[in-house]
C-alpha atoms as a PDB file:
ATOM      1  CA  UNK A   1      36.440  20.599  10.892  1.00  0.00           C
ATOM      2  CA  UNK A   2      35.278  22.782   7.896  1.00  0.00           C
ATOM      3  CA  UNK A   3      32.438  25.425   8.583  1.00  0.00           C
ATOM      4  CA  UNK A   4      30.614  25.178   5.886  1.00  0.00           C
ATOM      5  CA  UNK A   5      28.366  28.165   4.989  1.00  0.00           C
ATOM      6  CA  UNK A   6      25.826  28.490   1.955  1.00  0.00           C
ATOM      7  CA  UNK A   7      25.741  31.589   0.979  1.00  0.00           C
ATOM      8  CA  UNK A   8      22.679  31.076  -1.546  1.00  0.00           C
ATOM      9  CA  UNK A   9      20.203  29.354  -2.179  1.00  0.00           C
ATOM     10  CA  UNK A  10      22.032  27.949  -5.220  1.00  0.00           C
ATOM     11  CA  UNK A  11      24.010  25.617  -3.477  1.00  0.00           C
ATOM     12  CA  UNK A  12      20.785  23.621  -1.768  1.00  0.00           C
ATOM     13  CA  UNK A  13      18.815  21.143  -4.392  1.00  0.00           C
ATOM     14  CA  UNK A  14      15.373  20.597  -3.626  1.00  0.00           C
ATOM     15  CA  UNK A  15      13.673  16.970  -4.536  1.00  0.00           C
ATOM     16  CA  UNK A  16      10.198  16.505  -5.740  1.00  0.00           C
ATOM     17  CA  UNK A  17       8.789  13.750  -3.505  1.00  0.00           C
ATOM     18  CA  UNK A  18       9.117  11.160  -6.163  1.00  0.00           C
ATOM     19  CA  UNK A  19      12.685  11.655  -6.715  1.00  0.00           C
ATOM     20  CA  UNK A  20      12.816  11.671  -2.947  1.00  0.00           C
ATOM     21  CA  UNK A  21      11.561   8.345  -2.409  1.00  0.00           C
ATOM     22  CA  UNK A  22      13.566   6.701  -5.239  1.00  0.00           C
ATOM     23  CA  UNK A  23      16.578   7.965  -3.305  1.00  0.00           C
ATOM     24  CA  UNK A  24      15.492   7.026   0.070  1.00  0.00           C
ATOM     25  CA  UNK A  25      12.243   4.249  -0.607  1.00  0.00           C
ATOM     26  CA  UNK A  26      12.773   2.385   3.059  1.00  0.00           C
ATOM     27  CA  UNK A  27      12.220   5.789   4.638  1.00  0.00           C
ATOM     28  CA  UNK A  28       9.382   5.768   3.260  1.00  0.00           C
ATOM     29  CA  UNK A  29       7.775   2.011   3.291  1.00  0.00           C
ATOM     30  CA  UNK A  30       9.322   1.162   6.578  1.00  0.00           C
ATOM     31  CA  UNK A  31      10.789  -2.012   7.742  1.00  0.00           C
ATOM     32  CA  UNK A  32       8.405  -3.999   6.631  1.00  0.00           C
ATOM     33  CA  UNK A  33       9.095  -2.880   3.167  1.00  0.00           C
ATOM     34  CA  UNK A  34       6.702  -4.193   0.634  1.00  0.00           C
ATOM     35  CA  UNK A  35       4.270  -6.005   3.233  1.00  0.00           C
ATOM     36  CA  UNK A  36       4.489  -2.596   4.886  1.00  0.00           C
ATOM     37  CA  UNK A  37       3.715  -0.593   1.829  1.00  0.00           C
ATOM     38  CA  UNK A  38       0.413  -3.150   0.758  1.00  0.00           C
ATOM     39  CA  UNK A  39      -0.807  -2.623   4.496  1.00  0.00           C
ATOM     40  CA  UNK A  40      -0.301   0.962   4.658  1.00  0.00           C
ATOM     41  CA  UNK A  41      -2.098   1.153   1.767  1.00  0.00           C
ATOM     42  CA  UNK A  42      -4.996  -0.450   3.232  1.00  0.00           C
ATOM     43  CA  UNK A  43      -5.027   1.775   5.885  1.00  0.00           C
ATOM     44  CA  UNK A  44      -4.403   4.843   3.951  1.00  0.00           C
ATOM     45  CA  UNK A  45      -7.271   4.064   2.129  1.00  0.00           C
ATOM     46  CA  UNK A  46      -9.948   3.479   5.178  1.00  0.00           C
ATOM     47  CA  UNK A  47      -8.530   6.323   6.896  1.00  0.00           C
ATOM     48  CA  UNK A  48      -9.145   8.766   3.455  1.00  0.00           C
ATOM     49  CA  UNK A  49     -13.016   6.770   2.495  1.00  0.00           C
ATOM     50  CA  UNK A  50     -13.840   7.187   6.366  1.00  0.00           C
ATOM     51  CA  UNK A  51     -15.295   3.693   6.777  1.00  0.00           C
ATOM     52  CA  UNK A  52     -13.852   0.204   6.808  1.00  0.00           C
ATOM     53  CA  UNK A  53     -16.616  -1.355   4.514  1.00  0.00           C
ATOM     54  CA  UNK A  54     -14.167  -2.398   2.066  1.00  0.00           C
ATOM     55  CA  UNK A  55     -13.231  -5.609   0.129  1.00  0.00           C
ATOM     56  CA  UNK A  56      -9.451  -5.253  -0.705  1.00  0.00           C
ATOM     57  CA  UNK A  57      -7.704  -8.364  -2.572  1.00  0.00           C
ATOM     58  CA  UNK A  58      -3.882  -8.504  -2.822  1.00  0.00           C
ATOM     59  CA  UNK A  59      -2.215 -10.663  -5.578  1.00  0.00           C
ATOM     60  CA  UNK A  60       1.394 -12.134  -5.746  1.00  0.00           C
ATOM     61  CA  UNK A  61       1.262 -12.712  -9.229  1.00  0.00           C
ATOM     62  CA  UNK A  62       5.163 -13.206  -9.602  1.00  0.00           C
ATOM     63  CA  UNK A  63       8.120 -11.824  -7.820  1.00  0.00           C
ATOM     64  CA  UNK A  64       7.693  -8.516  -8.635  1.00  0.00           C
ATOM     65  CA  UNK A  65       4.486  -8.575 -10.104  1.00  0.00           C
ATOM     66  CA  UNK A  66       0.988  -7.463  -8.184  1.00  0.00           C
ATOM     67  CA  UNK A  67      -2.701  -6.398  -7.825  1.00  0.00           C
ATOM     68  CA  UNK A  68      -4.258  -4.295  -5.323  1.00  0.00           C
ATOM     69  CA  UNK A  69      -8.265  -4.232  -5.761  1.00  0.00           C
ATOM     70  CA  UNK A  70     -10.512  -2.281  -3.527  1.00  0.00           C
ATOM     71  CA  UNK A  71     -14.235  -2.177  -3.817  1.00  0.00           C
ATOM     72  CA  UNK A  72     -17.093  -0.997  -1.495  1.00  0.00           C
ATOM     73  CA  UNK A  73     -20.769   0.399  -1.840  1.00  0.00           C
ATOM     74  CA  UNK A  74     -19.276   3.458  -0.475  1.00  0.00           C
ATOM     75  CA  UNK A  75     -17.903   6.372  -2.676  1.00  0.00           C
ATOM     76  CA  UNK A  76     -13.907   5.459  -3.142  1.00  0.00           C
ATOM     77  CA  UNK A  77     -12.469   9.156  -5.059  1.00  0.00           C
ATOM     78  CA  UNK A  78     -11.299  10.212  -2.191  1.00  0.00           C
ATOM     79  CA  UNK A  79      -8.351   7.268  -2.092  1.00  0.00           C
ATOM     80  CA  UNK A  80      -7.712   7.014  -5.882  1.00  0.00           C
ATOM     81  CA  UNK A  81      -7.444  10.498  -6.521  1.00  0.00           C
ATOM     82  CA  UNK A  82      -4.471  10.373  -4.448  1.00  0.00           C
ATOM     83  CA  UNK A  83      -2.805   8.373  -7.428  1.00  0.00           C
ATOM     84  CA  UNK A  84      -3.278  11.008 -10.075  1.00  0.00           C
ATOM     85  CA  UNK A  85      -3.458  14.224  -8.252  1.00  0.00           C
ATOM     86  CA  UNK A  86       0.687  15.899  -7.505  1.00  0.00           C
ATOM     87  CA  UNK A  87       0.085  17.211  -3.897  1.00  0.00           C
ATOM     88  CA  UNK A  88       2.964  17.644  -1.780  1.00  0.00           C
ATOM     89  CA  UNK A  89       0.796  16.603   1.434  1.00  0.00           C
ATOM     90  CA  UNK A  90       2.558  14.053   3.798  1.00  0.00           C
ATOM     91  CA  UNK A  91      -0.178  12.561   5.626  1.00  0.00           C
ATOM     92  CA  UNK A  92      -1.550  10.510   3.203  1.00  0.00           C
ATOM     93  CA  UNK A  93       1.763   9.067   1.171  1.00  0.00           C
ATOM     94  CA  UNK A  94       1.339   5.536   0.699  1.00  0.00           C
ATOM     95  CA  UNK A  95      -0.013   5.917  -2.913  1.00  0.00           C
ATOM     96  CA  UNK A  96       2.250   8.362  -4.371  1.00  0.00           C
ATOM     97  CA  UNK A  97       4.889   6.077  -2.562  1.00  0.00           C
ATOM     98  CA  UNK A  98       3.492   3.182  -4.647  1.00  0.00           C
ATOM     99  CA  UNK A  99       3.538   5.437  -7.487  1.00  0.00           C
ATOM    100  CA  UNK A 100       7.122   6.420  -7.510  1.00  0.00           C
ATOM    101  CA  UNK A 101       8.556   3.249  -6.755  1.00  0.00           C
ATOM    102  CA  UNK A 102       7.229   1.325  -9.425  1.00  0.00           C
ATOM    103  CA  UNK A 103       8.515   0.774 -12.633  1.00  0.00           C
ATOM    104  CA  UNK A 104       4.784  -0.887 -14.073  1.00  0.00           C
ATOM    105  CA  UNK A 105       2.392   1.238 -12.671  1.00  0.00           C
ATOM    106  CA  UNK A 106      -1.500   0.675 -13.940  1.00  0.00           C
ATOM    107  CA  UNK A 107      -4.901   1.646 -12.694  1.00  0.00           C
ATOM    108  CA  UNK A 108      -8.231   0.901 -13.908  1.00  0.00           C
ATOM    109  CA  UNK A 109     -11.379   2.393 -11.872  1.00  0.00           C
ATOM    110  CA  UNK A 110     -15.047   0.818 -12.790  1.00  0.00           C
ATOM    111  CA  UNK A 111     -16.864   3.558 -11.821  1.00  0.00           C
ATOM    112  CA  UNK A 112     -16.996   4.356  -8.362  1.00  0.00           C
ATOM    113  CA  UNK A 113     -17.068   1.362  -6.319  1.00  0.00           C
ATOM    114  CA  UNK A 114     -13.901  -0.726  -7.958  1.00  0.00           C
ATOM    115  CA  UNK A 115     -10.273  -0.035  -8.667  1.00  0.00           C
ATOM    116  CA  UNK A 116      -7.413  -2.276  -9.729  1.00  0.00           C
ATOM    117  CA  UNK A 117      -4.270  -1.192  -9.334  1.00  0.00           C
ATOM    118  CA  UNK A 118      -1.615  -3.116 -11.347  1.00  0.00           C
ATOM    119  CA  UNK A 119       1.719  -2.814 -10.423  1.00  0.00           C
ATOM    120  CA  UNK A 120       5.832  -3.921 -10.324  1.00  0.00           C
ATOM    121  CA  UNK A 121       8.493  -2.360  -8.156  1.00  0.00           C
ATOM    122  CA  UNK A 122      11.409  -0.665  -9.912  1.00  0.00           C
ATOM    123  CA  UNK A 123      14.661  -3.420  -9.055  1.00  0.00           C
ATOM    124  CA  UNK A 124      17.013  -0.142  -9.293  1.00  0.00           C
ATOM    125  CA  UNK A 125      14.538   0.925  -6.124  1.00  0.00           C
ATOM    126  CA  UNK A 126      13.630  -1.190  -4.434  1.00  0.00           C
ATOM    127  CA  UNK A 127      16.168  -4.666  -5.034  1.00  0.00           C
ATOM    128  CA  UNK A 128      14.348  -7.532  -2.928  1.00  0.00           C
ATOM    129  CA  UNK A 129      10.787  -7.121  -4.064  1.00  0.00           C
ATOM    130  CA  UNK A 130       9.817 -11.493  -3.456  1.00  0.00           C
ATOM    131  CA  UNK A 131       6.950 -10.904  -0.164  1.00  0.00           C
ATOM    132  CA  UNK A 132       6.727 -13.488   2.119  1.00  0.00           C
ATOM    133  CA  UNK A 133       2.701 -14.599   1.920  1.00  0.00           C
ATOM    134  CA  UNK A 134       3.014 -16.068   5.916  1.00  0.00           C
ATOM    135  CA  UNK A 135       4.426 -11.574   6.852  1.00  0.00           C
ATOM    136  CA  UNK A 136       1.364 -10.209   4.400  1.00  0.00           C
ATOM    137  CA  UNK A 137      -0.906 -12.764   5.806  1.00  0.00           C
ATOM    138  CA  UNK A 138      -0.116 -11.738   9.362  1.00  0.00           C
ATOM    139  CA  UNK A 139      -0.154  -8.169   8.568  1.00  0.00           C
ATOM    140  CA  UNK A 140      -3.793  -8.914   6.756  1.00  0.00           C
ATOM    141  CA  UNK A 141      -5.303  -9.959  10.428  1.00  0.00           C
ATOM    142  CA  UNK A 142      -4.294  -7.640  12.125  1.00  0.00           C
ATOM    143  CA  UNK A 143      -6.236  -5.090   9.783  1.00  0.00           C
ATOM    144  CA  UNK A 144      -8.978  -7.099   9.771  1.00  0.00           C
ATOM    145  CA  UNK A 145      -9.236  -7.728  13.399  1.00  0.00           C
ATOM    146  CA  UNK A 146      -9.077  -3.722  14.149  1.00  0.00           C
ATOM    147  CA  UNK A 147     -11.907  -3.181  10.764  1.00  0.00           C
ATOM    148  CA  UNK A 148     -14.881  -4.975  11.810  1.00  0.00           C
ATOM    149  CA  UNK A 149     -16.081  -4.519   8.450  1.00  0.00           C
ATOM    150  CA  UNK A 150     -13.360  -4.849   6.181  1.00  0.00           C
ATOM    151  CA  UNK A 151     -12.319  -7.817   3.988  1.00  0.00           C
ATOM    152  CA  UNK A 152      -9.158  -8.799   3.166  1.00  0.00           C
ATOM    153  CA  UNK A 153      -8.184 -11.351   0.086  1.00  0.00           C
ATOM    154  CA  UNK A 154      -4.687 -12.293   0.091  1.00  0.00           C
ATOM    155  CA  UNK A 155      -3.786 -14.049  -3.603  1.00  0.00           C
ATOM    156  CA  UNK A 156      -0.523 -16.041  -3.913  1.00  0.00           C
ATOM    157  CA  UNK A 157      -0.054 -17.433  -7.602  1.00  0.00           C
ATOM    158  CA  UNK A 158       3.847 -17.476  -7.853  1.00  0.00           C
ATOM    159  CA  UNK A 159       3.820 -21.331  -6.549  1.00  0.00           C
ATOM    160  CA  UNK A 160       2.704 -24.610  -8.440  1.00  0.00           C
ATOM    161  CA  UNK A 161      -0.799 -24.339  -6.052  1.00  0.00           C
ATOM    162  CA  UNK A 162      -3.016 -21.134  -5.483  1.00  0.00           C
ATOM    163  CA  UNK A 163      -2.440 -20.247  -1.827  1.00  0.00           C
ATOM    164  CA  UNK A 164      -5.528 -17.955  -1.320  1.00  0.00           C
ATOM    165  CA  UNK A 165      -6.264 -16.455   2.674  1.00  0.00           C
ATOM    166  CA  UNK A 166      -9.714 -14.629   3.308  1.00  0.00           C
ATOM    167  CA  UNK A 167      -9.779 -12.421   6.402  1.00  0.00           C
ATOM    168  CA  UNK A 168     -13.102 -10.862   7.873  1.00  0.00           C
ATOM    169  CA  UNK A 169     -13.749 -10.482  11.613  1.00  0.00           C
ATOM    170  CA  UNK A 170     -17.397  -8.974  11.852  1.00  0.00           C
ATOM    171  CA  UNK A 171     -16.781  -8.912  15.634  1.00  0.00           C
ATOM    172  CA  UNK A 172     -13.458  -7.189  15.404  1.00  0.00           C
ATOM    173  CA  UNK A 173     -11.302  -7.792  18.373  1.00  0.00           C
ATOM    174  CA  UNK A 174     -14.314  -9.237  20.950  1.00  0.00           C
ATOM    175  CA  UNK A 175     -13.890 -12.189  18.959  1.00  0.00           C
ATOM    176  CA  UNK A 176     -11.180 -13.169  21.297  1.00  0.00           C
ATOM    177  CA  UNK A 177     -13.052 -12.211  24.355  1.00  0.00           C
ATOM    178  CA  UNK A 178     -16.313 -13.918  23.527  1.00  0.00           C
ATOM    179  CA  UNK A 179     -14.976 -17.825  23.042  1.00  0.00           C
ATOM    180  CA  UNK A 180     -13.411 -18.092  26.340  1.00  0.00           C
END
């Protein structure tokens, strides 16, 4: 076995985090991969606006094509400004992970309540990029079970007929308990 010893710094190449999740995008999204990535960034984006009043609608509009829309009363900055702002923070990733994967990447913000954010994966990146609507339609209750007040629209186009789920669960999890 070799003992290999750097003797500078010159011999160690440091990533920027985009370039880091191209290499490495599973690390990142988990096992779940894209279904994963759509739900984290659900969460990402509660956990960042502090409240769960928040319509979010997920399109399939092809294979590798997709919406994400969130609007709510409440102010939203605080999760879109994690798509434009370069901060090397880790706790709140699922956005620049978005970012950095994609090879279409658009976002259009009416005013403060309402985002779209338009998007395809980049094949070299991310091969296998078709979601299974039954896996994002799971994930979607389970959000919507533990967010009393957040909505949920998932949007399937790429078949002959619209497949179109709607999630809310003003009760949240007591749902269950109350109709036995």
């Amino acid at each position: 076995m070799t003992d290999t010893k750097y003797s500078s710094v010159d011999g160690i190449t440091v990533l920027d985090f985009s370039e880091h999740v191209r290499k490495r995008p599973f690390m990142y999204v988990g096992n779940d991969g894209i279904i994963g990535l759509l739900s984290g960034l659900i969460i990402e984006c509660i956990s960042l606006c502090k409240t769960d009043d928040i319509l979010f609608e997920i399109t399939i509009l092809g294979d590798n094509d997709f919406t994400f829309v969130f609007s709510s009363s409440h102010e939203l900055k605080s999760f879109t400004r994690q798509f434009t702002t370069k901060s090397n923070e880790l706790p709140n990733y699922f956005a620049k992970t978005l970012k950095a994967i994609s090879e279409k990447f658009d976002i259009i913000e009416n005013g403060n309540s309402k985002t779209q954010v338009t998007f395809s994966f980049d094949k070299k990146v991310i091969s296998e990029t078709s979601v299974d609507n039954l896996r994002l339609s799971e994930k979607a209750i389970q959000i919507a079970l533990l967010n009393r007040q957040c909505e949920i629209i998932t949007i399937d186009k790429r078949q002959k007929y619209l497949i179109q789920n709607f999630y809310h669960f003003p009760q949240g999890v007591f749902i269950c308990l109350t109709e036995q």
